[in-house]
Protein backbone atom coordinates (compact mmCIF):
# COMPACT_ATOMS: atom_id res chain seq x y z
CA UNK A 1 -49.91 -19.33 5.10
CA UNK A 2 -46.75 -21.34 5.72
CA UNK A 3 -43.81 -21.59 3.28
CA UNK A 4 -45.12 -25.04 2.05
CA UNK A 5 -47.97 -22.81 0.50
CA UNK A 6 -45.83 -20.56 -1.50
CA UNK A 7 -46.12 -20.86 -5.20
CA UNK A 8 -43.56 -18.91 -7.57
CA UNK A 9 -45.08 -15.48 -7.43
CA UNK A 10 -44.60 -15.73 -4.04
CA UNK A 11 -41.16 -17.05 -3.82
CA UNK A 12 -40.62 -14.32 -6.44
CA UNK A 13 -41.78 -11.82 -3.76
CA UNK A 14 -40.18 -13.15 -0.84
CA UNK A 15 -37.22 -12.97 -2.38
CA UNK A 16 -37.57 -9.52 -3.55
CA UNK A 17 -38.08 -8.41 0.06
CA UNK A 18 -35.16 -10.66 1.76
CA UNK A 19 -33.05 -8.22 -0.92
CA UNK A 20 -34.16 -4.53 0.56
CA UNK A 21 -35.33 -2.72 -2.59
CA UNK A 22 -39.13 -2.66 -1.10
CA UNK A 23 -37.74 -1.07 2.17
CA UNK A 24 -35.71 1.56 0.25
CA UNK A 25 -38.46 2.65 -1.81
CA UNK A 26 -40.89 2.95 1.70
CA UNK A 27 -38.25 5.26 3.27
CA UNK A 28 -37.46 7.38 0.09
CA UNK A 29 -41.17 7.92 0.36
CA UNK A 30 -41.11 8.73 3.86
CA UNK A 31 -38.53 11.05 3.62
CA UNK A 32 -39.98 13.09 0.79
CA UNK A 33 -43.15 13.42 2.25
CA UNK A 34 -41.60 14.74 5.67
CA UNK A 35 -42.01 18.41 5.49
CA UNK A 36 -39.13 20.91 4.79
CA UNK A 37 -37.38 17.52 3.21
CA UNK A 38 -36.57 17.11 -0.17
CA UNK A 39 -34.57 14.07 -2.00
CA UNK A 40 -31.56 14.84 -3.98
CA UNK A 41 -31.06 11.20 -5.56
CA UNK A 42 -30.98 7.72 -5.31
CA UNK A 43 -29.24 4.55 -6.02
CA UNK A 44 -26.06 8.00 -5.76
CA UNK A 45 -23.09 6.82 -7.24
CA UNK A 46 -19.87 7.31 -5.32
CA UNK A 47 -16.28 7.11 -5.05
CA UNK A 48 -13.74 7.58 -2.73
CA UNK A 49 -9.82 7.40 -2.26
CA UNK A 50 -8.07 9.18 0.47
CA UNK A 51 -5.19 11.92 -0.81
CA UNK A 52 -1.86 10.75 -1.71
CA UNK A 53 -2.98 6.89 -1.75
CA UNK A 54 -1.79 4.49 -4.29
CA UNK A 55 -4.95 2.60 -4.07
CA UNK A 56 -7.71 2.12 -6.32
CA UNK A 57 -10.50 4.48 -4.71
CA UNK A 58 -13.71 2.57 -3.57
CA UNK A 59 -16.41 2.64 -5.01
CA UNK A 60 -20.46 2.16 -4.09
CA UNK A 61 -24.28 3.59 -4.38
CA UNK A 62 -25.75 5.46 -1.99
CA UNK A 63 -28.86 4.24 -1.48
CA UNK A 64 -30.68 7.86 -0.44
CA UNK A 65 -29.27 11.60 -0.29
CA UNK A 66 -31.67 13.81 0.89
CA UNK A 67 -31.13 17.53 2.15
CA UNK A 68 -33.11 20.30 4.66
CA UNK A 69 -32.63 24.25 3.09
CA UNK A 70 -33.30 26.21 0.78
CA UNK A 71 -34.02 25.23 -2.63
CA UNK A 72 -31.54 28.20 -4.33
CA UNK A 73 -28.95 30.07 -2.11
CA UNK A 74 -27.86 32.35 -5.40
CA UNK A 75 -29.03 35.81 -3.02
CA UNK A 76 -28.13 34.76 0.17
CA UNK A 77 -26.18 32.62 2.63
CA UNK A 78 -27.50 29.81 3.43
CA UNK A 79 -27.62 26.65 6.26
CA UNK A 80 -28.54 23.16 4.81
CA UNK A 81 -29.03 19.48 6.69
CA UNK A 82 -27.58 16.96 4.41
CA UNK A 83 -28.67 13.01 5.40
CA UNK A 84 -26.67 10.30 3.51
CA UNK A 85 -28.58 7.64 4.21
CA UNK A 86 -27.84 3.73 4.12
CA UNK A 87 -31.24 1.49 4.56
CA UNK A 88 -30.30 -1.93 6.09
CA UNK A 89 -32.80 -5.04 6.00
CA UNK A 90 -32.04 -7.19 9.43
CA UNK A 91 -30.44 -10.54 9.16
CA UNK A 92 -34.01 -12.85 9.56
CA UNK A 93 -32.18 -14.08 12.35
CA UNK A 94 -30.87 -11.43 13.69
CA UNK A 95 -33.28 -9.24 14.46
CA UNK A 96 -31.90 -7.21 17.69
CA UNK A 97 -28.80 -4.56 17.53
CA UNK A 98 -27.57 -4.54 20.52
CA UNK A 99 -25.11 -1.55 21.54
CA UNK A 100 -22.91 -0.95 23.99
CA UNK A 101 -22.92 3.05 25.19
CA UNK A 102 -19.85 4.94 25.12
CA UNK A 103 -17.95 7.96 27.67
CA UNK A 104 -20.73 10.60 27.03
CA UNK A 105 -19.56 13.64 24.65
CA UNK A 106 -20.78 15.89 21.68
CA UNK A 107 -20.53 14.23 18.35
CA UNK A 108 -19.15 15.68 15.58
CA UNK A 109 -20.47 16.00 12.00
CA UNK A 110 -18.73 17.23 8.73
CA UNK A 111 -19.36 20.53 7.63
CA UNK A 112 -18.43 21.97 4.07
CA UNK A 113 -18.64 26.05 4.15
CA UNK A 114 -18.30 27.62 0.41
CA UNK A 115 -17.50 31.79 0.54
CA UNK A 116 -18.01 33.54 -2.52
CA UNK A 117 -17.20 37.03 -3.32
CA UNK A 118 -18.92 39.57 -6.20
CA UNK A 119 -15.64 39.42 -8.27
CA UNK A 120 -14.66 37.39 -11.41
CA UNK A 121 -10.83 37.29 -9.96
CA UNK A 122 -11.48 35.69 -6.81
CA UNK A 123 -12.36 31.74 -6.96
CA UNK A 124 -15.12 30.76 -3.79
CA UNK A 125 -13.35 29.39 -0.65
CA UNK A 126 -14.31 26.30 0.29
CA UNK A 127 -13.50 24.33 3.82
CA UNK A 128 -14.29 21.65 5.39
CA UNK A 129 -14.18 21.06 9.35
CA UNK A 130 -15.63 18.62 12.08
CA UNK A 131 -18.75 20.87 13.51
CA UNK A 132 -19.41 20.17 17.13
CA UNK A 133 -23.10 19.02 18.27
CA UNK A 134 -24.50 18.78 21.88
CA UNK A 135 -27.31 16.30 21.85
CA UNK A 136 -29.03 13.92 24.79
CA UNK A 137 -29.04 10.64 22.29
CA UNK A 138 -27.83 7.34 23.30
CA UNK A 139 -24.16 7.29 22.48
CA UNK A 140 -22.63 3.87 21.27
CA UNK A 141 -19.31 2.82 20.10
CA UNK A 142 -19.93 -1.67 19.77
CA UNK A 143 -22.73 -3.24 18.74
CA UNK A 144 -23.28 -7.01 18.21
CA UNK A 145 -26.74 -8.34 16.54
CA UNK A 146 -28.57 -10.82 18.56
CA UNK A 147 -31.66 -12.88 17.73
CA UNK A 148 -34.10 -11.49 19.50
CA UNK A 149 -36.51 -14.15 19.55
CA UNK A 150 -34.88 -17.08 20.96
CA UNK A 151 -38.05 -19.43 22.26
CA UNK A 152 -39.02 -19.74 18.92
CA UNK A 153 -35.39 -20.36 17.40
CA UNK A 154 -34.76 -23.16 20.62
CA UNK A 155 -38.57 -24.21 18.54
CA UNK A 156 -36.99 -24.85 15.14
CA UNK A 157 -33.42 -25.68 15.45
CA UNK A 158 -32.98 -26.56 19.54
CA UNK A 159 -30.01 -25.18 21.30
CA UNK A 160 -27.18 -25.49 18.30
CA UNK A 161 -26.03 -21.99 17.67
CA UNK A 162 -28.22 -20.10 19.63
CA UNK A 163 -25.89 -18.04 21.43
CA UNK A 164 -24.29 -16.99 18.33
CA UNK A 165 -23.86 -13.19 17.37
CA UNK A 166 -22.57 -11.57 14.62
CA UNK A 167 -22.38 -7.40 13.35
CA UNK A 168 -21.96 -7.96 9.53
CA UNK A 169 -24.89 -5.79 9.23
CA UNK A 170 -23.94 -3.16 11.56
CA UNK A 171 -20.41 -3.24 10.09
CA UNK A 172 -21.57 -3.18 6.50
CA UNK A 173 -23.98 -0.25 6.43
CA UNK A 174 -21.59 1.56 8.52
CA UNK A 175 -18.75 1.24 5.80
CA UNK A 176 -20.99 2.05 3.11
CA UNK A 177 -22.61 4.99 4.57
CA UNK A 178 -19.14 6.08 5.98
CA UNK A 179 -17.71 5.77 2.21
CA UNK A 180 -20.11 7.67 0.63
CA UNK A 181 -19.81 10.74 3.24
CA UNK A 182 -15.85 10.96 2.44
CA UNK A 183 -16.94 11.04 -1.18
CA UNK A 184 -19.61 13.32 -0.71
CA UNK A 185 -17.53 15.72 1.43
CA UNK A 186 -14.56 15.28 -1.25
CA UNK A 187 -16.76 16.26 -3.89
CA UNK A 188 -18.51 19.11 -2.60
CA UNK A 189 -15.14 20.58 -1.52
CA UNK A 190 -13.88 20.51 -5.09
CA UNK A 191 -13.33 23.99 -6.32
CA UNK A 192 -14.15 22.54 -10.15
CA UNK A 193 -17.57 21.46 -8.86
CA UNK A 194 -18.08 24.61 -7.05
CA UNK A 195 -20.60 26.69 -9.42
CA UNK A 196 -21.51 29.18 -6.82
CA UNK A 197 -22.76 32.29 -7.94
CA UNK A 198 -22.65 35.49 -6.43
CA UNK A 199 -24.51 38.73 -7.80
CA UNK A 200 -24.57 40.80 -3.92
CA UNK A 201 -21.42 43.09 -2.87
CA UNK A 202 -21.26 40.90 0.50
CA UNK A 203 -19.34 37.72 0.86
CA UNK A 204 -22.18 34.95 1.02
CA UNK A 205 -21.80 31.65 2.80
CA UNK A 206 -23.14 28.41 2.34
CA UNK A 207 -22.62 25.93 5.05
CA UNK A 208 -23.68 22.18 4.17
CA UNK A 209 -23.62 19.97 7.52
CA UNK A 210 -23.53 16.09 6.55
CA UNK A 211 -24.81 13.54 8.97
CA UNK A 212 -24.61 10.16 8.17
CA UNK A 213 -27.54 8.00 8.61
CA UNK A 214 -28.47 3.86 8.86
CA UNK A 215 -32.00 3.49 8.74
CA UNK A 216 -32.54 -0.48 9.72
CA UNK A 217 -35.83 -2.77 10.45
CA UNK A 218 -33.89 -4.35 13.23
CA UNK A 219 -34.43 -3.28 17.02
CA UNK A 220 -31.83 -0.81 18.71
CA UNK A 221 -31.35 -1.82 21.90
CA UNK A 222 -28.41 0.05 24.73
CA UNK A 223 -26.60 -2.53 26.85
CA UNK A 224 -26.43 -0.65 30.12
CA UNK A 225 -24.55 -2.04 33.11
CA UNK A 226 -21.78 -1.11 35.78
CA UNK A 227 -18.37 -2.60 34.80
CA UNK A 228 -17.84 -3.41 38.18
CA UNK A 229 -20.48 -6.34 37.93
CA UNK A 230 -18.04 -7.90 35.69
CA UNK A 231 -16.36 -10.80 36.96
CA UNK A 232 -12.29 -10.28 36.22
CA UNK A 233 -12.05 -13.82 35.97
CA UNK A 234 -14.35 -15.13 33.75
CA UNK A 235 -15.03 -12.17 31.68
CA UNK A 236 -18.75 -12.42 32.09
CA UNK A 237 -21.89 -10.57 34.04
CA UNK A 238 -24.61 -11.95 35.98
CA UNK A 239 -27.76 -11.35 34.28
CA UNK A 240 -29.50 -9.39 36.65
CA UNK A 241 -27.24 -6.93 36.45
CA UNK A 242 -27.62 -5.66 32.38
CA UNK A 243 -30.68 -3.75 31.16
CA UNK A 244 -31.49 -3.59 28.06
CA UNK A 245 -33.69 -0.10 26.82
CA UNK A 246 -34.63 -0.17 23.24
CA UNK A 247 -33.73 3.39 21.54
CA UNK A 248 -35.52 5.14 18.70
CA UNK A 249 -32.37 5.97 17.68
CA UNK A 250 -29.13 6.74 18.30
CA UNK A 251 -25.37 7.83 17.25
CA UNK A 252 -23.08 4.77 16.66
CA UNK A 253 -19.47 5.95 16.79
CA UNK A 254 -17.15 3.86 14.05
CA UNK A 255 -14.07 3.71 13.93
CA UNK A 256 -12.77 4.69 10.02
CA UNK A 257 -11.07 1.63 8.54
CA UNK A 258 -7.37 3.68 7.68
CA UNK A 259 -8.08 3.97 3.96
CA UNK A 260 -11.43 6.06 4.54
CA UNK A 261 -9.43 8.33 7.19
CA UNK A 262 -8.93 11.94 6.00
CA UNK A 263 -5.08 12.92 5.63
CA UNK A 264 -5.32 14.89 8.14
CA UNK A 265 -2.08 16.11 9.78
CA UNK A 266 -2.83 16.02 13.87
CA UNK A 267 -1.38 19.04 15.93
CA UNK A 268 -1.42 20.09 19.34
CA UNK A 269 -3.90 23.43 18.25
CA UNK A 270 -6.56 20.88 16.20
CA UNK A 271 -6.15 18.52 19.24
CA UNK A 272 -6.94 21.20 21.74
CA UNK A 273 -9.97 22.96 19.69
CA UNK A 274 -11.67 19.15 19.40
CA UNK A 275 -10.51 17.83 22.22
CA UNK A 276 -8.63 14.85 20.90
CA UNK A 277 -7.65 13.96 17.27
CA UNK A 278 -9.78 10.85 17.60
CA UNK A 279 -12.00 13.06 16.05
CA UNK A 280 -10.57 12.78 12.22
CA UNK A 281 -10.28 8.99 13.36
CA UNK A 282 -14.14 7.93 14.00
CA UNK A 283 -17.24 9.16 12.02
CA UNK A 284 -20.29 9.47 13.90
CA UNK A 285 -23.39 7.88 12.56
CA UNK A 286 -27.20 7.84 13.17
CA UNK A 287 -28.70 4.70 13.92
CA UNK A 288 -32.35 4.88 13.33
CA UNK A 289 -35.11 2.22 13.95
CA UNK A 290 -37.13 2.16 10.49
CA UNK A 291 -40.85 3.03 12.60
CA UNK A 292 -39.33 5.80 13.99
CA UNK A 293 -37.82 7.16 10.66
CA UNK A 294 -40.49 10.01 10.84
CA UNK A 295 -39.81 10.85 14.03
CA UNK A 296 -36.00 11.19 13.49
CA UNK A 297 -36.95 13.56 10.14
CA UNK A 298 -39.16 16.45 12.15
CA UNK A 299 -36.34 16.42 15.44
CA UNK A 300 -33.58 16.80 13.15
CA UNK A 301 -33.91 20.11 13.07
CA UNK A 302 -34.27 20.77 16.91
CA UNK A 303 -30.83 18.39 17.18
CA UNK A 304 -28.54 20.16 14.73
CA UNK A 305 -30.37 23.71 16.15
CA UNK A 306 -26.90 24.97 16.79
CA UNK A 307 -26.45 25.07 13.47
CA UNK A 308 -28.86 26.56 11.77
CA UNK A 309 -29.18 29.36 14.02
């Protein structure tokens, strides 16, 4: 059926999906029905606004939190995988991210660890640190959305614009998911929202490790090529010498726009236990391809197994 066909349910429709609501409802569904899963909300409202600014926090919805543990830790410590999860439509016309790798390292994650103590005159402890991760994903830190599809673009509109590129996308989910971790992580590390409970003579500890997620219809692609093909004085590559290997997914490193930076106080010992304070300065962020949404769900697990050990 081609557009000329369309009546006003069908408009109606079209519409609908161009907006994203359809897609978010398929993934909540996916992720509930993956197994050890289980949805905290939706649609999560969220605010952030850094310590000691005078400006008006941000403010957004999460579109899906979602969490891996147990479903009470009251009589025991406890480990829990927390996804914040952003679910990005592709531009129509943009239907390739492409991104460009980065120097290989672990990737860091937020981790909020809450001790509590059989005593009425002790308060729970609560912390929250950067938790290291090894992991053998593609590692980006630039990505630029192509069209994909360019014999049938040069078919409708001929050469004009067809080179063009753009990462609103990439750069909008990213902010949004990246706001609603510092909010999350700022709430959960409130002592007034800490209701922890502790009836055993131990100390117990919860530890809650956040990982940021994008879940997008558009295909992930790595950009992999030697720098050395790169001509110094034109700037450009020959274009035998890129590949292009599409990804499942991946871990996009941003880089924090300053007012959704921690205030975080860099010094030599924090620089030397994380290796650089470009830590507290990026957030990184899964990247996942919607079809392989299920996929991502039962290897979580296996990637974050160094901490739930």
């Amino acid at each position: 059926m081609s557009d000329t066909d369309y009546n006003d349910h069908d408009y109606t429709i079209l519409a609908l999906n161009i907006q994203g609501t359809f897609f978010e409802r398929r993934c909540q569904e996916i992720i509930q029905e993956a197994a050890g899963w289980r949805l905290f909300a939706t649609n999560y409202p969220v605010s952030y606004q850094r310590a000691g600014s005078t400006l008006p926090p941000k403010e957004s919805n999460l579109d899906i939190r979602a969490y891996l543990g147990p479903t009470s830790s009251y009589l025991s410590s406890s480990k829990s995988l927390n996804l914040l999860v952003e679910c990005k439509k592709n531009n129509p016309e943009f239907i390739e991210w492409i991104f460009f790798p980065a120097r290989p390292h672990s990737a860091f994650f937020p981790c909020i660890e809450i001790k509590s103590t059989q005593t009425d005159s002790n308060d729970a402890e609560i912390s929250s640190y950067p938790f290291q991760v090894s992991h053998n994903l593609p590692f980006a830190d630039d990505c630029w959305e192509t069209r994909g599809n360019y014999s049938e673009y040069k078919k409708r509109k001929g050469n004009q614009g067809i080179t063009r590129t753009v990462n609103n996308a990439v750069s909008d989910a990213a902010y949004q998911v990246a706001l609603a971790t510092q909010a999350v992580i700022t709430e959960e590390a409130d002592p007034n929202n800490c209701v922890r409970f502790n009836p055993a003579s131990n100390t117990l500890v919860d530890m809650k490790l956040v990982l940021p997620v994008i879940v997008s219809t558009a295909k992930l692609f790595m950009c992999e090529f030697d720098p050395k093909d790169i001509s110094v004085s034109t700037g450009e590559i020959p274009f035998d010498r890129v590949k292009l290997t599409q990804a499942p997914y991946l871990i996009y490193r941003y880089p924090l726009p300053r007012h959704l930076q921690s205030d975080f106080r860099f010094s030599i010992k924090e620089s030397m236990i994380y290796g650089s304070p470009e830590v507290f300065l990026y957030m990184n962020i899964f990247v996942v391809h919607s079809e392989n949404l299920e996929g991502f769900l039962s290897e979580v697990p296996a990637l974050m197994s160094g901490f739930l050990k």
